[in-house]
N, C-alpha and C. Protein backbone atom coordinates (compact mmCIF):
# COMPACT_ATOMS: atom_id res chain seq x y z
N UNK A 1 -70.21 -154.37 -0.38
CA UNK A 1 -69.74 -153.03 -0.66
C UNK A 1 -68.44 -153.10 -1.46
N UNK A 2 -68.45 -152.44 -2.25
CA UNK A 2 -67.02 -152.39 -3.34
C UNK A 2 -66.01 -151.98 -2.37
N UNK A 3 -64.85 -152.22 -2.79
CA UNK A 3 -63.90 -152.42 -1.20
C UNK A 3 -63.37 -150.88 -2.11
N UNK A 4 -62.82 -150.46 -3.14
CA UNK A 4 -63.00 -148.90 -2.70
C UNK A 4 -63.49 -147.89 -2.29
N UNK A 5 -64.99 -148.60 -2.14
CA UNK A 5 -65.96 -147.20 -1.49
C UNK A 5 -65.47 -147.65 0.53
N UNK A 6 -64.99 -148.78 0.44
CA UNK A 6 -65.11 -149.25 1.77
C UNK A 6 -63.31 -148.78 2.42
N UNK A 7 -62.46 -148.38 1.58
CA UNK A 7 -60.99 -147.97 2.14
C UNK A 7 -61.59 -146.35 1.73
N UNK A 8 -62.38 -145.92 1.10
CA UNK A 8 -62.72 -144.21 1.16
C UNK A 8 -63.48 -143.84 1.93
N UNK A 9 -64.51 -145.04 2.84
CA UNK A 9 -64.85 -144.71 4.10
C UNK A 9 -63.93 -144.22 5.01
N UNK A 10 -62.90 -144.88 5.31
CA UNK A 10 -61.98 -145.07 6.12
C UNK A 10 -61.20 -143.50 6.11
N UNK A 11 -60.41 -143.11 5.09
CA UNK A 11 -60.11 -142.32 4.33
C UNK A 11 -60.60 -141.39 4.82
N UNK A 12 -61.58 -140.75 4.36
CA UNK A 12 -62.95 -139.70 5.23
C UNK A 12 -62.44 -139.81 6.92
N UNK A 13 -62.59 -140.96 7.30
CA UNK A 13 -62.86 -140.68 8.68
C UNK A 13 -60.94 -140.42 9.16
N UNK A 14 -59.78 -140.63 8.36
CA UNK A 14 -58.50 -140.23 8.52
C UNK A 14 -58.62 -138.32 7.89
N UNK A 15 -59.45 -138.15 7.00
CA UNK A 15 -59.17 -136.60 6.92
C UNK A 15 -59.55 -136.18 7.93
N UNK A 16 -60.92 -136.33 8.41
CA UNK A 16 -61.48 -135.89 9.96
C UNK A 16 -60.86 -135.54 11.10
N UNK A 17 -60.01 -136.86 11.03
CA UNK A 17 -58.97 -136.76 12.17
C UNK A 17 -57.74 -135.91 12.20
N UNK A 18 -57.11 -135.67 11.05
CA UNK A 18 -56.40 -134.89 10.72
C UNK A 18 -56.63 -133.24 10.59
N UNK A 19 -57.58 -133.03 10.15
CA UNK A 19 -58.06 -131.16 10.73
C UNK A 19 -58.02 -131.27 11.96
N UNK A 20 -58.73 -132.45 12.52
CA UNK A 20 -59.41 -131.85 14.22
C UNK A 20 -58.04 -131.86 14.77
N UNK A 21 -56.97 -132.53 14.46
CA UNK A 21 -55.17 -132.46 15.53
C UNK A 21 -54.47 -131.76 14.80
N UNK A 22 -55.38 -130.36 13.64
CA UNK A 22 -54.30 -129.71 13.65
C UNK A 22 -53.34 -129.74 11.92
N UNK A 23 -53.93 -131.15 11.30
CA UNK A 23 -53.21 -131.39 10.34
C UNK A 23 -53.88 -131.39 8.83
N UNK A 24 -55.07 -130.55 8.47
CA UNK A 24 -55.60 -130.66 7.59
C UNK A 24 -54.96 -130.84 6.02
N UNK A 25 -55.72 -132.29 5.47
CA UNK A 25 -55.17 -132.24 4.51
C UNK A 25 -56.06 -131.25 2.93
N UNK A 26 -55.43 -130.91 2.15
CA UNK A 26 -56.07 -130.24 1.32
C UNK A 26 -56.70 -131.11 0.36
N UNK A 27 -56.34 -132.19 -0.11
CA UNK A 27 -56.49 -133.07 -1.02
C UNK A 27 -56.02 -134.51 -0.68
N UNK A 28 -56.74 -135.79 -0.83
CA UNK A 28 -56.39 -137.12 -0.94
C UNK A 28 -56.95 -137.75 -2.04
N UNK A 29 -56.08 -138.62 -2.74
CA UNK A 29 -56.20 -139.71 -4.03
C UNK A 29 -55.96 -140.91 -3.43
N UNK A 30 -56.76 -141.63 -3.77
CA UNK A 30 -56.59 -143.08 -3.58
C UNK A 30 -56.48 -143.80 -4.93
N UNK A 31 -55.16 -144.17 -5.25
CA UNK A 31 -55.49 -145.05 -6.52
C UNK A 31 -54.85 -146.58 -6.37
N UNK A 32 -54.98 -147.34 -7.09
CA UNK A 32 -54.81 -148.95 -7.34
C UNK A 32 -53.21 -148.92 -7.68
N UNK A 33 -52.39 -149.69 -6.64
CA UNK A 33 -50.98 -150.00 -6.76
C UNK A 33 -50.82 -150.62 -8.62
N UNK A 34 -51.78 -151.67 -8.46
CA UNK A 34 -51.34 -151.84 -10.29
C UNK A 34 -52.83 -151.71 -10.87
N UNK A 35 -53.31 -150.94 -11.57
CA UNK A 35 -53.99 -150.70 -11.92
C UNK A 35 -55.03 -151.06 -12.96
N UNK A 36 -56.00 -151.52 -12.28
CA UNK A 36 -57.13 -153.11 -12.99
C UNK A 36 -57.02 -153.98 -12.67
N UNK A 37 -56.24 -154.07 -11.68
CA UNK A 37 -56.26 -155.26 -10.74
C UNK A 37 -56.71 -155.74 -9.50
N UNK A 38 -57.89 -155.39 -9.26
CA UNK A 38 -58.79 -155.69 -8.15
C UNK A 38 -58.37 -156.27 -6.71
N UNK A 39 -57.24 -156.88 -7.10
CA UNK A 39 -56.28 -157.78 -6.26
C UNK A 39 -55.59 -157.00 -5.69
N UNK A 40 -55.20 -155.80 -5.96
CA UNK A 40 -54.33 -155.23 -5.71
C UNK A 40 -54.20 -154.06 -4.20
N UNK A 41 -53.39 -153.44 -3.78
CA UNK A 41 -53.26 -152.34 -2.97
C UNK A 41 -53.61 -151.44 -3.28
N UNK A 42 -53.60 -150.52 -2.29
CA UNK A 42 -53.68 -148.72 -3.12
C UNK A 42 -52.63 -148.05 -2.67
N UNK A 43 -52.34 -147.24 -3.42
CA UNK A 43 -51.76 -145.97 -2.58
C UNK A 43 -51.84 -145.01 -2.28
N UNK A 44 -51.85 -144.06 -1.52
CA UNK A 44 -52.80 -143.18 -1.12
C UNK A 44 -51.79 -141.76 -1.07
N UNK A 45 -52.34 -140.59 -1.67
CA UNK A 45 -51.49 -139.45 -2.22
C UNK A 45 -52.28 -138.53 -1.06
N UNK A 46 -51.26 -137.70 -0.93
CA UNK A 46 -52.09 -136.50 0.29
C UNK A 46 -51.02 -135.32 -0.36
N UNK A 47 -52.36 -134.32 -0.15
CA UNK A 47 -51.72 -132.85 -0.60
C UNK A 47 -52.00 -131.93 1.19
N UNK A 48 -51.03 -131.63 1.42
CA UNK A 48 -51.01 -130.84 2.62
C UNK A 48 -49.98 -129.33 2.68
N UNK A 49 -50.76 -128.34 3.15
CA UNK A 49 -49.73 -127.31 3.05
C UNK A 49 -48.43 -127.06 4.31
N UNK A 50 -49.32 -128.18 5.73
CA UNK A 50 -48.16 -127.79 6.51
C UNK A 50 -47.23 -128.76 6.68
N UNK A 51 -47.11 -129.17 5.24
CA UNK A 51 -45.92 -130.68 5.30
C UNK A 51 -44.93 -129.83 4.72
N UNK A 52 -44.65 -128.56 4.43
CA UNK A 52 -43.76 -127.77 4.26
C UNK A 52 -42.56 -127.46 4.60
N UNK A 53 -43.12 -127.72 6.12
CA UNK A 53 -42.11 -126.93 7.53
C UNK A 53 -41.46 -128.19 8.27
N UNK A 54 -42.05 -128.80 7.52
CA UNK A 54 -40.79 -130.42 8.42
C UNK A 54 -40.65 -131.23 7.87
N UNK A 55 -39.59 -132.08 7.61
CA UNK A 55 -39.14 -133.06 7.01
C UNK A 55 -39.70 -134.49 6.89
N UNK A 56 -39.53 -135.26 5.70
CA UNK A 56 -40.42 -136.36 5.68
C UNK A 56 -40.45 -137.20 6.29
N UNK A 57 -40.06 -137.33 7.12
CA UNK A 57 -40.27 -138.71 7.90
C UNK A 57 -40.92 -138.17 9.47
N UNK A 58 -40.59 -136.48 9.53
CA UNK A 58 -42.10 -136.11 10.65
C UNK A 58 -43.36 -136.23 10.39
N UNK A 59 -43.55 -135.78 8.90
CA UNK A 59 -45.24 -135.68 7.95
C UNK A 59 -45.49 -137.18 7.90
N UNK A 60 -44.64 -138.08 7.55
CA UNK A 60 -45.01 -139.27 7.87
C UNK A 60 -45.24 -140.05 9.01
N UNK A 61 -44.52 -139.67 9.95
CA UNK A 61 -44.93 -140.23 11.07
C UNK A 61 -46.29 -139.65 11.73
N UNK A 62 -46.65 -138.75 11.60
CA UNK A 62 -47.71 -138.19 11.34
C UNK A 62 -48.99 -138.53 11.22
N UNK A 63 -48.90 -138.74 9.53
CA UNK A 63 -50.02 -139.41 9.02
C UNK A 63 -50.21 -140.96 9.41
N UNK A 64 -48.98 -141.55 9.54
CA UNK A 64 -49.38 -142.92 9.79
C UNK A 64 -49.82 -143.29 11.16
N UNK A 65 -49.55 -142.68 11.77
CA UNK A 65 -50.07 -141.96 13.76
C UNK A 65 -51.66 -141.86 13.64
N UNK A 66 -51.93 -141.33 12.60
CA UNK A 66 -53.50 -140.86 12.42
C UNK A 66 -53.93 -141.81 12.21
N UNK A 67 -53.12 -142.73 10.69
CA UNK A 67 -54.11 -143.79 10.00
C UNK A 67 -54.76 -144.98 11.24
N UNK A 68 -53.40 -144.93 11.96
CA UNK A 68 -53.51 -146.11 13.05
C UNK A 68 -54.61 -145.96 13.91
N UNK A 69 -54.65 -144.55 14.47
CA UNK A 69 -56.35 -144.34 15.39
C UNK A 69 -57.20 -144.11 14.29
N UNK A 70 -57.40 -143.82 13.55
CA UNK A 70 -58.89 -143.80 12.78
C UNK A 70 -58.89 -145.17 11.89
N UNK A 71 -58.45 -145.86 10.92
CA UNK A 71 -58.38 -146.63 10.38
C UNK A 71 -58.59 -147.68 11.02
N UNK A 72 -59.30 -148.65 9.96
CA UNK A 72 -59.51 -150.32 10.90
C UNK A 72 -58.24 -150.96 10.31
N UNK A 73 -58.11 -152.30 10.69
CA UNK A 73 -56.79 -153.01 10.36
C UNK A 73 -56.53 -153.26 8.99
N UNK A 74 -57.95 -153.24 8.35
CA UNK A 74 -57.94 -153.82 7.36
C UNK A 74 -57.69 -153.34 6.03
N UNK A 75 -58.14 -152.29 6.62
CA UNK A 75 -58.25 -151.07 5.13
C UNK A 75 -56.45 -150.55 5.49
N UNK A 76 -55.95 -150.64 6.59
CA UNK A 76 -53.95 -150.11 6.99
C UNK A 76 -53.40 -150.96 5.96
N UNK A 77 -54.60 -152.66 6.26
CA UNK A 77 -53.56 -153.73 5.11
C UNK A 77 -53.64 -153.43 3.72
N UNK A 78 -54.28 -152.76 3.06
CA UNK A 78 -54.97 -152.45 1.68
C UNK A 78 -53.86 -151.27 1.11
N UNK A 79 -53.47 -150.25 2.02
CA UNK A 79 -52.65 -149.11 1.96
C UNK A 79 -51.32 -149.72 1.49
N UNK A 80 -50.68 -149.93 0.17
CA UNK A 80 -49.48 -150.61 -0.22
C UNK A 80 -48.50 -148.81 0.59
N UNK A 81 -48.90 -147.77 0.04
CA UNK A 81 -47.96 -146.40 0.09
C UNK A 81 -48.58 -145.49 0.31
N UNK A 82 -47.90 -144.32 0.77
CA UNK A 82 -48.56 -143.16 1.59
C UNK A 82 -47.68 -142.15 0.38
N UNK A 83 -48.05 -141.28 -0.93
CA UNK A 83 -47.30 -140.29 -1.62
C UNK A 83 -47.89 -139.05 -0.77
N UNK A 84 -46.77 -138.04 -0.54
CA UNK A 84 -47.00 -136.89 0.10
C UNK A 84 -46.31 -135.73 -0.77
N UNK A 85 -47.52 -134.74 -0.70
CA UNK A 85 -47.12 -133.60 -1.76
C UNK A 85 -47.21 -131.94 -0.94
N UNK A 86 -46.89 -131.42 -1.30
CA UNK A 86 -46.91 -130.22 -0.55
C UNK A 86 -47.53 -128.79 -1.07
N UNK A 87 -47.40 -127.52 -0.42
CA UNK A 87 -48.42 -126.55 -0.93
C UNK A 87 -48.16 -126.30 -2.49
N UNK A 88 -47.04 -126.97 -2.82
CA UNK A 88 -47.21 -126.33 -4.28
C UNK A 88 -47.35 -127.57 -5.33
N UNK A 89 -47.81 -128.62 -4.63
CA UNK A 89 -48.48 -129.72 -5.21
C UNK A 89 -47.02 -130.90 -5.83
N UNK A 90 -45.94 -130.37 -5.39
CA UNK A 90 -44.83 -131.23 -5.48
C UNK A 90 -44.60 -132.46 -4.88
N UNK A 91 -44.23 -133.51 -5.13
CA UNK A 91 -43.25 -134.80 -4.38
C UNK A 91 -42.81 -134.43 -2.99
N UNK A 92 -43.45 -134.60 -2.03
CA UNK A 92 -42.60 -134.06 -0.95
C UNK A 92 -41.70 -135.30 -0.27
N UNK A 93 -42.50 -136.61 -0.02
CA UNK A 93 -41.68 -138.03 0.06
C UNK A 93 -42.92 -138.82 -0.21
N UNK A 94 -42.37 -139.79 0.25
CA UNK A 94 -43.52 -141.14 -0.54
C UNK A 94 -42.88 -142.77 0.93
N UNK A 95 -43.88 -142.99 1.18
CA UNK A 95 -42.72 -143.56 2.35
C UNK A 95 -42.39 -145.06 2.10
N UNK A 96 -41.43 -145.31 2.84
CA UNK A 96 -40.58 -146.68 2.40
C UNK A 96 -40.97 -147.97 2.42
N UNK A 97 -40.32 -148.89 2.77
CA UNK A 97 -40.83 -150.29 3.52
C UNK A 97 -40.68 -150.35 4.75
N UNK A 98 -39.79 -149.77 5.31
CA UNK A 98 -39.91 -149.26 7.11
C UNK A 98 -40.97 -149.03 7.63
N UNK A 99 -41.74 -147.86 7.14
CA UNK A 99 -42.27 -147.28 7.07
C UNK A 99 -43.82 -147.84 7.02
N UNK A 100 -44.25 -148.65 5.83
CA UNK A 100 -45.34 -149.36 5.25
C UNK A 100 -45.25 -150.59 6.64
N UNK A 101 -44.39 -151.24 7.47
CA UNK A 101 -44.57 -151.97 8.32
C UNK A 101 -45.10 -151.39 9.35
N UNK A 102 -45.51 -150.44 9.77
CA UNK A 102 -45.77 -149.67 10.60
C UNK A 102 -47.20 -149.70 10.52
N UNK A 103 -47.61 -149.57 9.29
CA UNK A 103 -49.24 -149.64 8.98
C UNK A 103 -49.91 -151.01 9.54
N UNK A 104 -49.48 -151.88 9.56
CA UNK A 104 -50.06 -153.29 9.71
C UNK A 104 -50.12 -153.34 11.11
């Protein structure tokens, strides 16, 4: 299986989880940390409207709370970054290296 259809499995089953607790996202991108490089990470963009009302490092703790119960280990290791955008499709944060240790 092409390992992007196999981290957009994953993906799917993290939006799932996220409506059902409450946190629906409106939109997710998955694209290639360097791009054409097969070798590489992804990073993964989320458009959400109720990342509005709290600050980034709640929306992040958040999502990465989710990735950890729905996600397998493997596809967390594949995730180089988490970009987070908000209802009006802006930069809301993008999370750190703190942060990215948390995934593994």
């Amino acid at each position: 299986m092409d390992r992007t259809i196999a981290v957009n499995n994953e993906i799917e089953k993290f939006k799932i989880a996220c409506a059902n607790k409450g946190y629906p996202l409106r939109d997710t991108c998955l694209k290639e940390a360097y791009e054409g490089d097969v070798s590489t990470s992804f990073i993964l963009e989320v458009v959400a409207d109720w990342i509005d009302v709290m600050d980034c490092s709640e929306a992040l703790d958040i999502l990465i709370d989710l990735m950890w119960d729905t996600m397998n280990e493997e596809t967390r290791k594949k995730i180089f970054s988490i970009t987070v955008f908000d209802s009006k499709d802006e930069l809301h944060c993008e999370t750190d290296d703190d942060d990215i240790q948390k995934l593994s």
